[in-house]
N, C-alpha and C. Protein backbone atom coordinates (compact mmCIF):
# COMPACT_ATOMS: atom_id res chain seq x y z
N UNK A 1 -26.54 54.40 -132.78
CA UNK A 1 -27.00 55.47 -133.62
C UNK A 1 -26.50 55.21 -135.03
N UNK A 2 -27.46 55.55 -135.81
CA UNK A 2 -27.08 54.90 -137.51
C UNK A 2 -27.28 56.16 -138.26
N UNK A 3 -27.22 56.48 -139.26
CA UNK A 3 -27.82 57.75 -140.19
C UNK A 3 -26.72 57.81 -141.41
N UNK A 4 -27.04 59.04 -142.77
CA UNK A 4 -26.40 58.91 -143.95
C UNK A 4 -26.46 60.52 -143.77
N UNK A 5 -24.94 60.86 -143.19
CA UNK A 5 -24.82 62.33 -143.47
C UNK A 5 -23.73 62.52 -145.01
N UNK A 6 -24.90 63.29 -145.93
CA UNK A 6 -23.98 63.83 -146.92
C UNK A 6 -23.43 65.02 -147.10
N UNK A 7 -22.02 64.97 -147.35
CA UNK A 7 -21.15 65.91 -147.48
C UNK A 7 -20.67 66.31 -148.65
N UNK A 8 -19.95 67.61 -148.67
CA UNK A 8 -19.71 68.29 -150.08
C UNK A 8 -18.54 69.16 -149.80
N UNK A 9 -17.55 68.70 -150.86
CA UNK A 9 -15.93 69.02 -150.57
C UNK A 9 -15.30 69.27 -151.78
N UNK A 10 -14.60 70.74 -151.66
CA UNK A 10 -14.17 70.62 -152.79
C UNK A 10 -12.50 69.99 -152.63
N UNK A 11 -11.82 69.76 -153.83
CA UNK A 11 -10.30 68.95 -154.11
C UNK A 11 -9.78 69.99 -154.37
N UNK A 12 -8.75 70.79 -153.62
CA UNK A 12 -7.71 71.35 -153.86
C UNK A 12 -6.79 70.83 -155.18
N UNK A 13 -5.93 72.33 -155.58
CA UNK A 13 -4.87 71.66 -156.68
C UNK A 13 -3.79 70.85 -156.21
N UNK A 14 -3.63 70.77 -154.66
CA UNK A 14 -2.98 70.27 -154.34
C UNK A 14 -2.97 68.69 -153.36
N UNK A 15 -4.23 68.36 -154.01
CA UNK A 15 -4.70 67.43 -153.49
C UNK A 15 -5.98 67.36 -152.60
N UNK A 16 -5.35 68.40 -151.30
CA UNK A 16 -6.22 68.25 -150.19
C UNK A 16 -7.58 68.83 -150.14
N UNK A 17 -8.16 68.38 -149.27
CA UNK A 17 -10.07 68.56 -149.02
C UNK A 17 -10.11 69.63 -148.22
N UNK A 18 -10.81 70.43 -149.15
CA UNK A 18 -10.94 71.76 -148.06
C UNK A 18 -12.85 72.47 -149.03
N UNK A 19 -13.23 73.16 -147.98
CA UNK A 19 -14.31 73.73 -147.91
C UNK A 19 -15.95 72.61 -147.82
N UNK A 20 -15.78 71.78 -146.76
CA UNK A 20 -16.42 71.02 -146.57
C UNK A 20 -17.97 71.39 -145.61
N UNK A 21 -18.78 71.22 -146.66
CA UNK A 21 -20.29 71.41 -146.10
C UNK A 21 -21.06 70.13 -146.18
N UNK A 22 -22.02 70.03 -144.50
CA UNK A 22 -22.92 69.35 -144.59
C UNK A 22 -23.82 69.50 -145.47
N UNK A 23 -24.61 68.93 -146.48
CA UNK A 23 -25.85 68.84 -147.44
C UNK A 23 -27.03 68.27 -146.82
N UNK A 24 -26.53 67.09 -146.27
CA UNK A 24 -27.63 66.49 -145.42
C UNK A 24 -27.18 66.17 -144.10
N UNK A 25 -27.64 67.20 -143.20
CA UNK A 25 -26.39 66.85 -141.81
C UNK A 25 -28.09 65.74 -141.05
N UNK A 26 -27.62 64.68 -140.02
CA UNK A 26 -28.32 64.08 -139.46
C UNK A 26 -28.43 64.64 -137.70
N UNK A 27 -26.97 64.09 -136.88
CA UNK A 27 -27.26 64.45 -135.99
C UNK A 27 -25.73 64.99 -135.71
N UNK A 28 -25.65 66.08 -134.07
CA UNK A 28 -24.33 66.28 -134.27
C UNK A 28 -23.38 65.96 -134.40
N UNK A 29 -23.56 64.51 -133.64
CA UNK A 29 -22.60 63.74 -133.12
C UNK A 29 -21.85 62.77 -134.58
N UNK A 30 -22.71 62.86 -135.45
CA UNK A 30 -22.54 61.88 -136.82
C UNK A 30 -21.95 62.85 -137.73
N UNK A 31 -22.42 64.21 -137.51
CA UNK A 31 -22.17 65.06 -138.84
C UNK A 31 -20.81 65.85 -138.03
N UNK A 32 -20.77 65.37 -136.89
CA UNK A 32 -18.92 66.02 -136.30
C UNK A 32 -17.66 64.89 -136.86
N UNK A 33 -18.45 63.66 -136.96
CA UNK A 33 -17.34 62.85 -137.54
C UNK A 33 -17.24 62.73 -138.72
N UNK A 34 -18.02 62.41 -139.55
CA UNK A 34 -18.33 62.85 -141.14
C UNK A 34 -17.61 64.02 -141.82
N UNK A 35 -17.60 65.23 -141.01
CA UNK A 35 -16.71 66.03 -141.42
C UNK A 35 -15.06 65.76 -141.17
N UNK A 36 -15.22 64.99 -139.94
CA UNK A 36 -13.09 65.03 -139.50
C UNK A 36 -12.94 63.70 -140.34
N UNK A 37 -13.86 62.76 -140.61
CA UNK A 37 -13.50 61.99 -141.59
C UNK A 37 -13.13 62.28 -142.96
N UNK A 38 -14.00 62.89 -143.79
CA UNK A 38 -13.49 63.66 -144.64
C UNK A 38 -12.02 64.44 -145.39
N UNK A 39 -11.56 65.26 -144.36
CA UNK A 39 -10.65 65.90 -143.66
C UNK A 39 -9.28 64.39 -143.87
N UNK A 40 -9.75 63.89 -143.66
CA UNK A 40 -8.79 62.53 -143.68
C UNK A 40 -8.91 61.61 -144.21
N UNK A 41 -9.73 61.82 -145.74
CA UNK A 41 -9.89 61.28 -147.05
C UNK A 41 -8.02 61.02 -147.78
N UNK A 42 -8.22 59.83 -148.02
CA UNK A 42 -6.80 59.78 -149.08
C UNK A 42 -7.02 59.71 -150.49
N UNK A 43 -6.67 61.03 -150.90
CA UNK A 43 -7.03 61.36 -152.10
C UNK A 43 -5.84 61.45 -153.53
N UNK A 44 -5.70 60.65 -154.00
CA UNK A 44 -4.96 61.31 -154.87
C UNK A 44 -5.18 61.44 -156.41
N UNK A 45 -5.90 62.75 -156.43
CA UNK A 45 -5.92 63.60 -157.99
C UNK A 45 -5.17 64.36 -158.31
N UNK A 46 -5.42 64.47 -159.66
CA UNK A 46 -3.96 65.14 -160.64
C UNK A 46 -4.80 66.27 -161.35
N UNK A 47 -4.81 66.84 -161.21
CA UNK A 47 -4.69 68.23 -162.07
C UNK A 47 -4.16 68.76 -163.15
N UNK A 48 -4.65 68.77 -164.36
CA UNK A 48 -3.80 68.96 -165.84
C UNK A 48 -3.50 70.28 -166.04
């Protein structure tokens, strides 16, 4: 199974990914990992 689920997340001030919506969800099974992937993005932004 292949597909391009896009997602939309906002960056906390404290780094972390929170309020994460499918935009283009495909199937469940793709758009259940897409999100816990996300979720476990290594992010590091700074905030002025």
């Amino acid at each position: 199974m292949q597909g391009q689920v896009i997602v939309r997340f906002v960056v906390e001030r404290d780094g972390s990914v929170g309020d994460i919506k499918l935009v283009r969800p495909v199937h469940p099974l793709l758009d259940s990992k897409a999100v816990r992937v996300s979720y476990k993005l290594p992010l590091n932004f700074a905030l002025n």
